[in-house]
N, C-alpha and C. Protein backbone atom coordinates (compact mmCIF):
# COMPACT_ATOMS: atom_id res chain seq x y z
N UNK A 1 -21.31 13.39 7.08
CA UNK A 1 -22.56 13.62 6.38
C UNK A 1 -23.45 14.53 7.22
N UNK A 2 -24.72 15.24 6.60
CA UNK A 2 -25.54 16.04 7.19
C UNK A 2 -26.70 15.28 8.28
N UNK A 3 -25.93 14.81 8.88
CA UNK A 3 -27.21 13.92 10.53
C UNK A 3 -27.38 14.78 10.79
N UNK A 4 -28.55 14.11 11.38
CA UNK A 4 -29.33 15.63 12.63
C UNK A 4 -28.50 15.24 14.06
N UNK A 5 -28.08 16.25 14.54
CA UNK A 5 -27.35 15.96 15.93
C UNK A 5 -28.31 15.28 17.06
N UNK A 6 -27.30 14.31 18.04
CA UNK A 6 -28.47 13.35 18.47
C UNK A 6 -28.45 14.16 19.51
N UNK A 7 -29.82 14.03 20.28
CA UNK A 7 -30.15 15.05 21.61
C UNK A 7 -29.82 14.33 22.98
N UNK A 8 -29.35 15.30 23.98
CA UNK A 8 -29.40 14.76 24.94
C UNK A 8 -30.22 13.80 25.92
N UNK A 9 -31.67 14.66 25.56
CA UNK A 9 -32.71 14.64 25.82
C UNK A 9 -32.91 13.32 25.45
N UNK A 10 -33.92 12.32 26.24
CA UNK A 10 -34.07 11.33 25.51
C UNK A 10 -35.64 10.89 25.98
N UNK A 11 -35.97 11.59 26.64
CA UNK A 11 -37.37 11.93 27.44
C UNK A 11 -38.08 12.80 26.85
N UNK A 12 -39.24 12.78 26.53
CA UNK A 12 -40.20 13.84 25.59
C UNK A 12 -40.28 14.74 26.92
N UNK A 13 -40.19 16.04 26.50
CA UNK A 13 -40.76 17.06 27.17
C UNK A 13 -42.61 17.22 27.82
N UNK A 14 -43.16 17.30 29.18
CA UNK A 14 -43.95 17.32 29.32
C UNK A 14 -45.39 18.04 29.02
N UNK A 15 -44.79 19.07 28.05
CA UNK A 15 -45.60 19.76 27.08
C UNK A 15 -45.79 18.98 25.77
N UNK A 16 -45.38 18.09 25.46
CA UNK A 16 -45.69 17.65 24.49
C UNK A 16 -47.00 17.08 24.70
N UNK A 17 -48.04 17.00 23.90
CA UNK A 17 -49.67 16.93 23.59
C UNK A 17 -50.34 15.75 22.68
N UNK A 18 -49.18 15.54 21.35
CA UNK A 18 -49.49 14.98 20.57
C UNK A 18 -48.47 14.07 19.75
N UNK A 19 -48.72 12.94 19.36
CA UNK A 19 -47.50 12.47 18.45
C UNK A 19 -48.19 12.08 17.33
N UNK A 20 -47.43 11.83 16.22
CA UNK A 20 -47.78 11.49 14.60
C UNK A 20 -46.72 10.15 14.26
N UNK A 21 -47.00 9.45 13.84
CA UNK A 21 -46.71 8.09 13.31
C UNK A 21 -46.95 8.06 11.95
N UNK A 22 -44.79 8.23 11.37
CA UNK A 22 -45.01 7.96 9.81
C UNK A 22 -44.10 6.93 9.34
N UNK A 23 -44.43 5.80 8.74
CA UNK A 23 -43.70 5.03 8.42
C UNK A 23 -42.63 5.50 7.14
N UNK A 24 -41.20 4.53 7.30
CA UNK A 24 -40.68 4.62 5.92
C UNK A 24 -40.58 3.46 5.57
N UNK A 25 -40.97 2.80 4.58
CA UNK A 25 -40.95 1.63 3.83
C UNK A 25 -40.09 1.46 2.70
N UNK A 26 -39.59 0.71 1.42
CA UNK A 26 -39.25 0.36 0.74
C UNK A 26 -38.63 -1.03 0.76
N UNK A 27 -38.04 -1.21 -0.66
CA UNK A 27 -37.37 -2.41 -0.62
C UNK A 27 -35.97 -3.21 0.31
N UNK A 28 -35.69 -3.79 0.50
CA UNK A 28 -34.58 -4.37 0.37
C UNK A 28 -33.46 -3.51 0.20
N UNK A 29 -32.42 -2.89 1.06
CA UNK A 29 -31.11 -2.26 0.95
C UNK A 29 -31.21 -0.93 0.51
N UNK A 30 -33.10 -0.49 0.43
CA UNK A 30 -33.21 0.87 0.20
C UNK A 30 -32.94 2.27 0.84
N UNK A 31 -32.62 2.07 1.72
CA UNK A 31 -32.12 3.44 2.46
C UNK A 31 -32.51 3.29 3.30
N UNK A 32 -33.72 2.94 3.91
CA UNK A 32 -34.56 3.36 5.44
C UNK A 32 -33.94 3.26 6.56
N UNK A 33 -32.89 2.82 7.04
CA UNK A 33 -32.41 2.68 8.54
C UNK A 33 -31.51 3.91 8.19
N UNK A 34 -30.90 4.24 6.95
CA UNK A 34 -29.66 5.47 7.25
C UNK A 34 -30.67 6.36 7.43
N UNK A 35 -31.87 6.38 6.38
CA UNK A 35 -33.16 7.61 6.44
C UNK A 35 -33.49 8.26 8.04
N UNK A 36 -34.09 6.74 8.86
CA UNK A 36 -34.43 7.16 9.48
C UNK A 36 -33.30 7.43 11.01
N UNK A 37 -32.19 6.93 10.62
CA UNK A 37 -31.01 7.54 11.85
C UNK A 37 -30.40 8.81 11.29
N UNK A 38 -30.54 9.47 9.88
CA UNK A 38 -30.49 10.26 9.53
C UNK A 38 -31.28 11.45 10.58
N UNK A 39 -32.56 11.39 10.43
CA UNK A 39 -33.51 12.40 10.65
C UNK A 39 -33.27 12.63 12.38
N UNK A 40 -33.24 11.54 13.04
CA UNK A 40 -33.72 11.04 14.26
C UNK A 40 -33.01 12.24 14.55
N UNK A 41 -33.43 12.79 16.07
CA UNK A 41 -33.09 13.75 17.13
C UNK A 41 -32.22 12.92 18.36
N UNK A 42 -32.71 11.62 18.30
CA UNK A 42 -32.05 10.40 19.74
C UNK A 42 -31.83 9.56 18.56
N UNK A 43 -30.66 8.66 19.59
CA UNK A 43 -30.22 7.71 19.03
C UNK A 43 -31.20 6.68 18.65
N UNK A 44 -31.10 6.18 17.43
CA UNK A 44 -32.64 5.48 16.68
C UNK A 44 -32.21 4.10 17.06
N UNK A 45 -33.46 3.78 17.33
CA UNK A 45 -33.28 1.96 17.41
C UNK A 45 -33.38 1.64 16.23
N UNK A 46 -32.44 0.67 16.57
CA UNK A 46 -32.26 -0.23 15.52
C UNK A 46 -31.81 -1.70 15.57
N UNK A 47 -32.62 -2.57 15.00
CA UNK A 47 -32.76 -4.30 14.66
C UNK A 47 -31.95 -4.70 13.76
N UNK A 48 -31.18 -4.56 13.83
CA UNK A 48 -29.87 -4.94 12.63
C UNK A 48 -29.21 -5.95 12.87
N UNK A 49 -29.59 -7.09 12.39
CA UNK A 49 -28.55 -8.53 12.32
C UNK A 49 -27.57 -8.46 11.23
N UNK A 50 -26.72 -9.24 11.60
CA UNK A 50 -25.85 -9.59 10.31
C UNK A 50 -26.16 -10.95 9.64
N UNK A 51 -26.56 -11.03 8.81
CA UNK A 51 -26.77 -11.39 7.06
C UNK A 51 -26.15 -12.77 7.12
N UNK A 52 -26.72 -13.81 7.04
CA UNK A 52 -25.73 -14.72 7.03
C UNK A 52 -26.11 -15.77 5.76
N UNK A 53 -25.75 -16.99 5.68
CA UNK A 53 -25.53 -17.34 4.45
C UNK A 53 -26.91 -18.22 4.10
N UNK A 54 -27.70 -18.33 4.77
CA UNK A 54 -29.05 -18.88 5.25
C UNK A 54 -29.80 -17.86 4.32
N UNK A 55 -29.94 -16.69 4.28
CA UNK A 55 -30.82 -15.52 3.79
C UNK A 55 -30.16 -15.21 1.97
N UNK A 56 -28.95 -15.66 1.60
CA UNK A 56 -28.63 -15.19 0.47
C UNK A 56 -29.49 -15.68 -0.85
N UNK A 57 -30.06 -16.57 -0.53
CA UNK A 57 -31.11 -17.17 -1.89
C UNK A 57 -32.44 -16.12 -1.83
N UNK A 58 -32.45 -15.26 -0.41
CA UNK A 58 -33.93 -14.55 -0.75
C UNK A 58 -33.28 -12.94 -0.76
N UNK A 59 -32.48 -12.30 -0.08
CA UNK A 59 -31.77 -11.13 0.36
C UNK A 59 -31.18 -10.56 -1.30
N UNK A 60 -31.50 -9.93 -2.31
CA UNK A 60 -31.06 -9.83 -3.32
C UNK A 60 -29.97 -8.55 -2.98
N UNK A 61 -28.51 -9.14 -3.05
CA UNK A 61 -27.47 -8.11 -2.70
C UNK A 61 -26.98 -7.01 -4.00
N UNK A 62 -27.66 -7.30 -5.13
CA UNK A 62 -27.51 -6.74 -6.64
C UNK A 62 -27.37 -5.28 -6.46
N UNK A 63 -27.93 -5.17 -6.28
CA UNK A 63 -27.83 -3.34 -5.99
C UNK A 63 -26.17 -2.68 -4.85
N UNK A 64 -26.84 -3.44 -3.52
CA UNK A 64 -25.65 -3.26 -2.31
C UNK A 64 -25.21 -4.22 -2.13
N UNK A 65 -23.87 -4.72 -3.02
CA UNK A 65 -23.02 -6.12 -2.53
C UNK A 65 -22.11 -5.92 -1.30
N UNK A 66 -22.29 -4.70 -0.55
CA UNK A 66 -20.92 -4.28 0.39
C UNK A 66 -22.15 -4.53 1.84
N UNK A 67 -23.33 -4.63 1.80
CA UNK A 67 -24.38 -4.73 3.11
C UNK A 67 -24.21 -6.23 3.77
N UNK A 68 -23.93 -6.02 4.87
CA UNK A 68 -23.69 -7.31 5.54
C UNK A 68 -24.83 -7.24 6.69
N UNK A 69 -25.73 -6.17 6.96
CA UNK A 69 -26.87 -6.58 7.89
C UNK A 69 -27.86 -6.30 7.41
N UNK A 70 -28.75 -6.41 8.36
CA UNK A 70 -30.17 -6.21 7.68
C UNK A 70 -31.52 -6.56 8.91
N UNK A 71 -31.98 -5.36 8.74
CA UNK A 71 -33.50 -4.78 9.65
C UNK A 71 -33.98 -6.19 9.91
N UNK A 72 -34.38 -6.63 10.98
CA UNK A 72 -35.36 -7.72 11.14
C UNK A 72 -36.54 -7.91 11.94
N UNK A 73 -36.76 -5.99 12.37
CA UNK A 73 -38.05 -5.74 12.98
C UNK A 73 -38.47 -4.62 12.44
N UNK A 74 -37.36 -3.32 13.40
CA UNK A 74 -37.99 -1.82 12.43
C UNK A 74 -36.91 -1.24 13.00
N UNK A 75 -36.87 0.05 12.84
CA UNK A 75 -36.33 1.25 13.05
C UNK A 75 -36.96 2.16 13.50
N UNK A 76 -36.42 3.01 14.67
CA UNK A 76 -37.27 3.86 15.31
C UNK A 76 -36.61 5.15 15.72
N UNK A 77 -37.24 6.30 15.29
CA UNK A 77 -36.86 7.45 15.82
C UNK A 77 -37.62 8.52 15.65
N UNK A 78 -36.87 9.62 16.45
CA UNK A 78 -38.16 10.91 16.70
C UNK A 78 -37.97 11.90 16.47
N UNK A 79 -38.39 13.00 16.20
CA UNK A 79 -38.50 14.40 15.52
C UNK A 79 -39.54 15.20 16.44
N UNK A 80 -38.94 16.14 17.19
CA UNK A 80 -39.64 17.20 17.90
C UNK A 80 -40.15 18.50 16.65
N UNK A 81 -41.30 18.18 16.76
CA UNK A 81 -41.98 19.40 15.83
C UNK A 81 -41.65 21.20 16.65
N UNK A 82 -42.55 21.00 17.51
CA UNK A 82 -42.34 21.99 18.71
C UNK A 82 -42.83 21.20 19.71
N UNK A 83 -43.04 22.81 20.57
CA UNK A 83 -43.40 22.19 22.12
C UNK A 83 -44.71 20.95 22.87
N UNK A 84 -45.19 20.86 21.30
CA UNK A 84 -46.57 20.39 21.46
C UNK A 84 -46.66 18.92 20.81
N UNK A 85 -45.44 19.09 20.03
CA UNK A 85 -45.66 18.00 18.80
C UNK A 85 -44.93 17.54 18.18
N UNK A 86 -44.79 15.79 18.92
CA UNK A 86 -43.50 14.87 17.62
C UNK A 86 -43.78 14.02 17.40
N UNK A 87 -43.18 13.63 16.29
CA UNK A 87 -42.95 12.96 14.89
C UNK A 87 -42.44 11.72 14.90
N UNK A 88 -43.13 10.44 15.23
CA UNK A 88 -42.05 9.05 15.42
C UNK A 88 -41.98 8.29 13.87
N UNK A 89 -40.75 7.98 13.40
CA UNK A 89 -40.55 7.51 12.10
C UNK A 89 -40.36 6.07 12.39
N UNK A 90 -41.17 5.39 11.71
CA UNK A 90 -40.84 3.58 11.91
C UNK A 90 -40.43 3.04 10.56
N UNK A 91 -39.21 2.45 10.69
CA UNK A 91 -38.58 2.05 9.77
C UNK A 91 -39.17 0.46 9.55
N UNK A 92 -39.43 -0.24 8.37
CA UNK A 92 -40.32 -1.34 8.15
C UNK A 92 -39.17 -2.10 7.53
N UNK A 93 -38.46 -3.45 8.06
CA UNK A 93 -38.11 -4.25 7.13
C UNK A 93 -38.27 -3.95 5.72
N UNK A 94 -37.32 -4.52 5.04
CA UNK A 94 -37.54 -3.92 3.17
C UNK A 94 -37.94 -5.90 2.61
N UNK A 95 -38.07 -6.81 3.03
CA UNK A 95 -38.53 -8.44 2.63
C UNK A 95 -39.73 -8.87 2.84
N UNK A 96 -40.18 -9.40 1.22
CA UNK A 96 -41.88 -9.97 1.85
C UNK A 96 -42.23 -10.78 3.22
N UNK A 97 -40.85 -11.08 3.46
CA UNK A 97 -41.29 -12.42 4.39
C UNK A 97 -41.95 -11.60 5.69
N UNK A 98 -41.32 -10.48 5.35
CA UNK A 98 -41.71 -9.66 6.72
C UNK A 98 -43.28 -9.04 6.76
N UNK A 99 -44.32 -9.44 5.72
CA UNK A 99 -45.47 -8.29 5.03
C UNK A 99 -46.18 -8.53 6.44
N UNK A 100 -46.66 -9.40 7.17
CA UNK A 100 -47.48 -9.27 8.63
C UNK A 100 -46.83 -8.20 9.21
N UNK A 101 -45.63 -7.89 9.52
CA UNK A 101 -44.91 -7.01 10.49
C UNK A 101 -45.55 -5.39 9.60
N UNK A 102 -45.14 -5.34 8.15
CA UNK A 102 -45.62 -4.25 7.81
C UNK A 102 -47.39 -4.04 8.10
N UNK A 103 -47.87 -4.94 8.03
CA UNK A 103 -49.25 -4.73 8.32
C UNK A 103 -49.64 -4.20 9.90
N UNK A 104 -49.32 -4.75 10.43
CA UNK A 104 -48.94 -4.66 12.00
C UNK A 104 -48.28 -3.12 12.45
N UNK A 105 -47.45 -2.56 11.45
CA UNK A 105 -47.03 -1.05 11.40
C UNK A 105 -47.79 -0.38 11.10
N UNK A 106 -48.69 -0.64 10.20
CA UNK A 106 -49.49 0.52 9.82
C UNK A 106 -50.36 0.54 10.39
N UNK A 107 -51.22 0.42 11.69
CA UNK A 107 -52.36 0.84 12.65
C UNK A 107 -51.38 2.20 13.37
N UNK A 108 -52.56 3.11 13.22
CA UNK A 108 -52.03 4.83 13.86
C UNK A 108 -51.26 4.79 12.95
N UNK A 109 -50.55 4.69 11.87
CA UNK A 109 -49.91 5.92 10.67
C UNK A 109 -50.71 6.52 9.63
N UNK A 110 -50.23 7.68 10.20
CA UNK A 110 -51.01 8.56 8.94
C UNK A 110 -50.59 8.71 7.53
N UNK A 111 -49.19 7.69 7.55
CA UNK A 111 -48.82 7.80 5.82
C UNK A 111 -47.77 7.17 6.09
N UNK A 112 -47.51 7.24 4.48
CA UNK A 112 -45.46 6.23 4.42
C UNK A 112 -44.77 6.88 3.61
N UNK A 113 -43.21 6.85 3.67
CA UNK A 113 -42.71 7.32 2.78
C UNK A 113 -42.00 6.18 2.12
N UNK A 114 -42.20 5.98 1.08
CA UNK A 114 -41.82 5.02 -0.26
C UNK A 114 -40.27 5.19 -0.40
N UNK A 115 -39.28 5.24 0.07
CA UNK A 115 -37.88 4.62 -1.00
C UNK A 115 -37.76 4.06 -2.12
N UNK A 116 -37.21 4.60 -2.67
CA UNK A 116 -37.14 3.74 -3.96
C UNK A 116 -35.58 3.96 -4.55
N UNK A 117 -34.98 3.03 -5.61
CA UNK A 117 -34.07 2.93 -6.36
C UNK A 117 -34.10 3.00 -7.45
N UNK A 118 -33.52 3.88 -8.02
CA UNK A 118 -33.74 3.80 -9.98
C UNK A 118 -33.15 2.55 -10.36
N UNK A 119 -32.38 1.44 -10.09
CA UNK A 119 -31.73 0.69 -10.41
C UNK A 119 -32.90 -0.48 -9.95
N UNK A 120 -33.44 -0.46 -8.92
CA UNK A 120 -34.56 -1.78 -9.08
C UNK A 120 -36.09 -1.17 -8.68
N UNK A 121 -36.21 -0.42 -9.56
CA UNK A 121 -37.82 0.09 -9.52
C UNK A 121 -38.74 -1.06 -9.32
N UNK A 122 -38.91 -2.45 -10.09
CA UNK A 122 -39.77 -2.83 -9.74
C UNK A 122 -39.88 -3.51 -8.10
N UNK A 123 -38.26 -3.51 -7.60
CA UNK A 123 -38.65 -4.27 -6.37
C UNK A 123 -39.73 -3.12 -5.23
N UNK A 124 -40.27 -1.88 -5.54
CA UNK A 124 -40.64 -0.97 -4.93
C UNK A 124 -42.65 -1.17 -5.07
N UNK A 125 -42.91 -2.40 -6.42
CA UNK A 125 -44.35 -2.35 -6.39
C UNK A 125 -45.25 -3.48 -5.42
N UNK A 126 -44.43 -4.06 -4.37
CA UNK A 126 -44.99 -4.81 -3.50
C UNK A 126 -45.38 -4.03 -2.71
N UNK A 127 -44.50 -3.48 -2.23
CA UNK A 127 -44.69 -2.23 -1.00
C UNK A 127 -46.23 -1.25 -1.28
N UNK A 128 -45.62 -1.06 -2.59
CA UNK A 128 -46.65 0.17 -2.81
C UNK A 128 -48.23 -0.57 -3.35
N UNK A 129 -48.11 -1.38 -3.40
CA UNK A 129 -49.27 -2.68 -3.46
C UNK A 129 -50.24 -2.82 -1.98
N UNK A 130 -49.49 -3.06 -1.13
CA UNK A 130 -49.97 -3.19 -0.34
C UNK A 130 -50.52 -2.34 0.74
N UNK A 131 -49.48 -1.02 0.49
CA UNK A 131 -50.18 0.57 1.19
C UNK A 131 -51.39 0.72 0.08
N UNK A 132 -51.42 0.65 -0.80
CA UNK A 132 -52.94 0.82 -1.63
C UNK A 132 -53.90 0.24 -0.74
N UNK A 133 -53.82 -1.44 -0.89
CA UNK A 133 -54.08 -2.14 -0.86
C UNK A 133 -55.19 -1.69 0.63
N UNK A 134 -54.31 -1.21 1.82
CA UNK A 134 -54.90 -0.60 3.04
C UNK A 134 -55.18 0.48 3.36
N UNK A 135 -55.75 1.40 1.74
CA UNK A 135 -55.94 2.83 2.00
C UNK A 135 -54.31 3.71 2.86
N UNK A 136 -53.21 3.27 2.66
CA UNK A 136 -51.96 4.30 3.26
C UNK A 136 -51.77 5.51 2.43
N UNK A 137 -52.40 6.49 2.26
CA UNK A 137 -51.70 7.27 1.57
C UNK A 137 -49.98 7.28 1.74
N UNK A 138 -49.04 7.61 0.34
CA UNK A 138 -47.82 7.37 0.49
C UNK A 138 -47.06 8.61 -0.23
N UNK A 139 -46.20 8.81 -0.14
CA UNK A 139 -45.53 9.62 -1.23
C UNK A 139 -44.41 8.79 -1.74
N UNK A 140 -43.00 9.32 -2.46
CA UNK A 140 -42.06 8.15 -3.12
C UNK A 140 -40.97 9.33 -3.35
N UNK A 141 -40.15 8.64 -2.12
CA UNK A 141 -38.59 9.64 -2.91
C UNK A 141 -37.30 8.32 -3.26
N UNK A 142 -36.73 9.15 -4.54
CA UNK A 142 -35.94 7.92 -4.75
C UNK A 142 -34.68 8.12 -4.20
N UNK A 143 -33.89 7.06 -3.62
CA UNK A 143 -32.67 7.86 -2.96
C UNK A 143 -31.65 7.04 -3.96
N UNK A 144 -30.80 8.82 -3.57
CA UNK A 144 -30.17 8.96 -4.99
C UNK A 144 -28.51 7.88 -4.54
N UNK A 145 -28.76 6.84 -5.22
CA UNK A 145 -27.21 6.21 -5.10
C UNK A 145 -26.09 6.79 -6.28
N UNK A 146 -25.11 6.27 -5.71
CA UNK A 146 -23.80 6.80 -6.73
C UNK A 146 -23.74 5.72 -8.25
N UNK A 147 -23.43 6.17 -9.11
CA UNK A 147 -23.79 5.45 -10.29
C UNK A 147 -25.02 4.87 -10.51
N UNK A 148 -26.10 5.22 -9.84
CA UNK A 148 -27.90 4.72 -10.06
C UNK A 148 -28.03 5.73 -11.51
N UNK A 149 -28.68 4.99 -12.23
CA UNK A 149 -29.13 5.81 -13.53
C UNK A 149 -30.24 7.15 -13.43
N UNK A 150 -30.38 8.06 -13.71
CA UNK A 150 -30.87 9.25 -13.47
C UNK A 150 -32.16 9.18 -14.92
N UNK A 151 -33.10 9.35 -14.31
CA UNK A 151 -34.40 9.13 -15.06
C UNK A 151 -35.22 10.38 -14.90
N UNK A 152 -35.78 10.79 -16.00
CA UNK A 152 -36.63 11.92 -15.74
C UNK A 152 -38.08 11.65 -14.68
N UNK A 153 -38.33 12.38 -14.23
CA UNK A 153 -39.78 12.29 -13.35
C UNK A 153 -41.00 11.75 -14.28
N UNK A 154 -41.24 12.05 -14.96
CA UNK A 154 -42.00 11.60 -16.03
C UNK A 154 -42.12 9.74 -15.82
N UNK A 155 -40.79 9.86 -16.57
CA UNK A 155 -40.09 8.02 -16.82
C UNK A 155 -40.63 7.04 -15.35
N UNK A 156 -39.80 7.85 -14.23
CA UNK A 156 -39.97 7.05 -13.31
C UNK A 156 -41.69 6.82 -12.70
N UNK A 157 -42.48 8.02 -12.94
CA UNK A 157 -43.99 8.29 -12.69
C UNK A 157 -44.31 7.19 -13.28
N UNK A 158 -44.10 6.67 -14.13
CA UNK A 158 -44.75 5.51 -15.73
C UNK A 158 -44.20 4.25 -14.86
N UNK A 159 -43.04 4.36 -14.86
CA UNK A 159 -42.65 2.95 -14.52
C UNK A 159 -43.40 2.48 -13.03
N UNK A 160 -42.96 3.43 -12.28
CA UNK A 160 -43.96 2.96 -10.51
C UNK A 160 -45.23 3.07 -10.75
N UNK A 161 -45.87 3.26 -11.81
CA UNK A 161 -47.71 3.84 -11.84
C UNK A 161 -48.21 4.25 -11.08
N UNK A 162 -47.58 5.83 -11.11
CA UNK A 162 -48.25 6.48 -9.76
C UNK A 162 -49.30 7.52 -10.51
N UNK A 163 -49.95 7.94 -9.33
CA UNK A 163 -51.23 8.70 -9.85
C UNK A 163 -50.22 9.81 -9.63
N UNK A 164 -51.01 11.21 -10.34
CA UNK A 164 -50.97 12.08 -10.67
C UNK A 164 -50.25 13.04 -9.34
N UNK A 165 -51.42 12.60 -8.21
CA UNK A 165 -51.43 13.88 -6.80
C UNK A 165 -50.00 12.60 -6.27
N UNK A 166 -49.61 11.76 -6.23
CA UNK A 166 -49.00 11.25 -5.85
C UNK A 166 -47.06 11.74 -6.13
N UNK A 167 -46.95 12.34 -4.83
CA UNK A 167 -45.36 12.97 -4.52
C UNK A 167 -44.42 12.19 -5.22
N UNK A 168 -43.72 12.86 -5.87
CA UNK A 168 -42.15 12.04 -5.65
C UNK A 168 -41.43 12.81 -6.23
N UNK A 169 -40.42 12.94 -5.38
CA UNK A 169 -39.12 13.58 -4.55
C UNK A 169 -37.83 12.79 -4.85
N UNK A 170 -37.04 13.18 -5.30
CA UNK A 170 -35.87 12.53 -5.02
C UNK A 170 -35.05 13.37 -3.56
N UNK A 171 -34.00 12.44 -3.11
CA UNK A 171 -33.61 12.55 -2.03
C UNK A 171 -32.01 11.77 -1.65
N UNK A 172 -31.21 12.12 -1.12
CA UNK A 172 -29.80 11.57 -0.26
C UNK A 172 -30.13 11.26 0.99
N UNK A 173 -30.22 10.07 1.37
CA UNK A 173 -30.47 9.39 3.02
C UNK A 173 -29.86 10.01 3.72
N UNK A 174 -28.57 10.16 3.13
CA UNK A 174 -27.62 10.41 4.18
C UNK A 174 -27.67 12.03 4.69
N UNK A 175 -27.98 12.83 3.70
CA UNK A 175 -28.31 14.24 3.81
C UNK A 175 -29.60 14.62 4.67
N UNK A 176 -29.70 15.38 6.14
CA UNK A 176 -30.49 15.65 6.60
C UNK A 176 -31.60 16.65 6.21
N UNK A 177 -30.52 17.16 5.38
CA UNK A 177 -31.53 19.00 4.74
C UNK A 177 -32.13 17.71 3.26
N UNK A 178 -31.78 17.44 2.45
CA UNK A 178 -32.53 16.29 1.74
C UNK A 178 -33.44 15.36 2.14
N UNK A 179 -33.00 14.67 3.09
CA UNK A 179 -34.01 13.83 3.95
C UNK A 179 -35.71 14.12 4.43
N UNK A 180 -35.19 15.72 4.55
CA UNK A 180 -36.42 16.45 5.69
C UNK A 180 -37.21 17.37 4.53
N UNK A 181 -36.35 17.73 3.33
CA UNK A 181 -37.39 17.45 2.09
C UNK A 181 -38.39 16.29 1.60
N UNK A 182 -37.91 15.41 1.59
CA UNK A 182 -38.69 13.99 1.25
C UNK A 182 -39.90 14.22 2.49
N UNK A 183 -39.32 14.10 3.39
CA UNK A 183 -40.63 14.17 4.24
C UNK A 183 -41.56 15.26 4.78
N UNK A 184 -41.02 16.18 4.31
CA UNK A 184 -42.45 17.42 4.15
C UNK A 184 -42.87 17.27 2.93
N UNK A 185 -42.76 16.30 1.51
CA UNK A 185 -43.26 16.35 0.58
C UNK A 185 -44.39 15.36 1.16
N UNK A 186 -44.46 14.44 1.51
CA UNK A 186 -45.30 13.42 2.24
C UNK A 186 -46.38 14.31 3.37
N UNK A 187 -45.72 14.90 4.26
CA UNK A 187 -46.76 15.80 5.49
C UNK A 187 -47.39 16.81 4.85
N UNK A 188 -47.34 17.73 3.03
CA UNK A 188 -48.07 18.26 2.77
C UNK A 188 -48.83 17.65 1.67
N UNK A 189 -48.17 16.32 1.41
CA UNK A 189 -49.39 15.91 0.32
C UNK A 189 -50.72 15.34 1.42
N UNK A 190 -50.46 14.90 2.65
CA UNK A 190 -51.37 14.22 3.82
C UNK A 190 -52.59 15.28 4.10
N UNK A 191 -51.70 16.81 4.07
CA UNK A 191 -52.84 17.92 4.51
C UNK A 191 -53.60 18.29 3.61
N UNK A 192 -53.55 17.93 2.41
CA UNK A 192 -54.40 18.39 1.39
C UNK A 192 -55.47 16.98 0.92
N UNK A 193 -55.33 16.17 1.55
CA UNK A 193 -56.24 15.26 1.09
C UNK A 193 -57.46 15.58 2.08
N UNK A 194 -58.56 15.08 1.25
CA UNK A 194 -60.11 15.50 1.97
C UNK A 194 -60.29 14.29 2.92
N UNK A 195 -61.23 14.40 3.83
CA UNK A 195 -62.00 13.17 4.52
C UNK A 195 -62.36 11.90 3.38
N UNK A 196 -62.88 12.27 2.51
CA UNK A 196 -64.00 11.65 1.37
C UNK A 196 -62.27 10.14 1.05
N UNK A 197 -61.07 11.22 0.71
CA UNK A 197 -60.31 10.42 0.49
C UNK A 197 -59.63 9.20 1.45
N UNK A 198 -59.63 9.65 2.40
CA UNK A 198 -59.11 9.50 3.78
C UNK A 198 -60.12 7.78 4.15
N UNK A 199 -61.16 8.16 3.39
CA UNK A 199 -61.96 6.37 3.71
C UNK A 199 -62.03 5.76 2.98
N UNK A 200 -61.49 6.10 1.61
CA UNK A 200 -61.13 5.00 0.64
C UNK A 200 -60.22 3.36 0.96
């Protein structure tokens, strides 16, 4: 698949000046750990237990019956902009049980990127409930699974009730040149919002 090659480097360069903090969120078995080991430049941390039979009454496997682990803190990795400036992606558990930890993520992010599934759209309005909920601006790419039903933009806009200025992108996790679409749709919907919005 299209990964970004992992760097040797595993030490930020001493020119670097500035970093940006963007979360990826979604549901449950939505993409975010391939998303964000997708993008990563270093090898991404990752909290990945295996699944055991304790979690199957809350863990809804409907979508991915072949997933045997599952995030139980976050995911972490980084993106060198240039010499001045990178990009740390925090991957958020996809289970309510986890909503303190997501709350707890979002101090210093300047936004999230939404996952979503055409096959369980509504498990995607907790998430996006609660980035409202804390002023997150977000955008929403849906990642595209194999046999997921294909919905016009329109359809899916209606069903997630998203506003108007509100992104969404479809996207392949696994695809890096896809991936890094989804997330410049998010870093230029962020630059066009005013202050006025920004304290809502």
């Amino acid at each position: 698949m299209g990964s970004a090659p992992v760097s040797d480097q595993v030490y930020l360069s001493d020119s670097v000046r500035a970093a940006v903090k963007i979360l990826v969120v979604g549901h449950f078995a939505v993409g975010k750990t391939t998303f964000v080991g997708t993008l990563s430049e270093i090898r991404p941390l990752r909290t990945e237990e295996i699944m055991t039979q304790a979690g199957a009454h809350v863990d809804d496997l409907a979508g991915s019956p072949e997933k045997t682990t599952t995030t139980v803190a976050m995911d972490f990795g980084r993106i060198t902009l240039n010499d001045h400036l990178v990009l740390y992606l925090f991957g958020a558990p996809g289970q309510k049980r986890f909503t303190r930890l997501w709350k707890d993520m979002m101090y210093g992010a300047l936004g999230a990127l939404v996952l979503a599934d055409t096959r369980r759209l509504d498990a995607s309005f907790d998430i996006m409930g609660l980035l409202e909920e804390h002023g997150m601006p977000y955008a929403v790419a849906v990642n595209q699974f194999e046999g997921a039903p294909l919905f016009p933009e329109e359809e899916i806009r209606e069903a997630l009730d998203l506003l108007p200025e509100t992104p969404l992108v479809t996207c392949d996790a696994r695809e890096a040149g896809s991936s890094t679409k989804a997330l410049i749709s998010l870093v230029e919907y962020l630059q066009t919002r005013t202050p006025a919005q920004e304290q809502r």
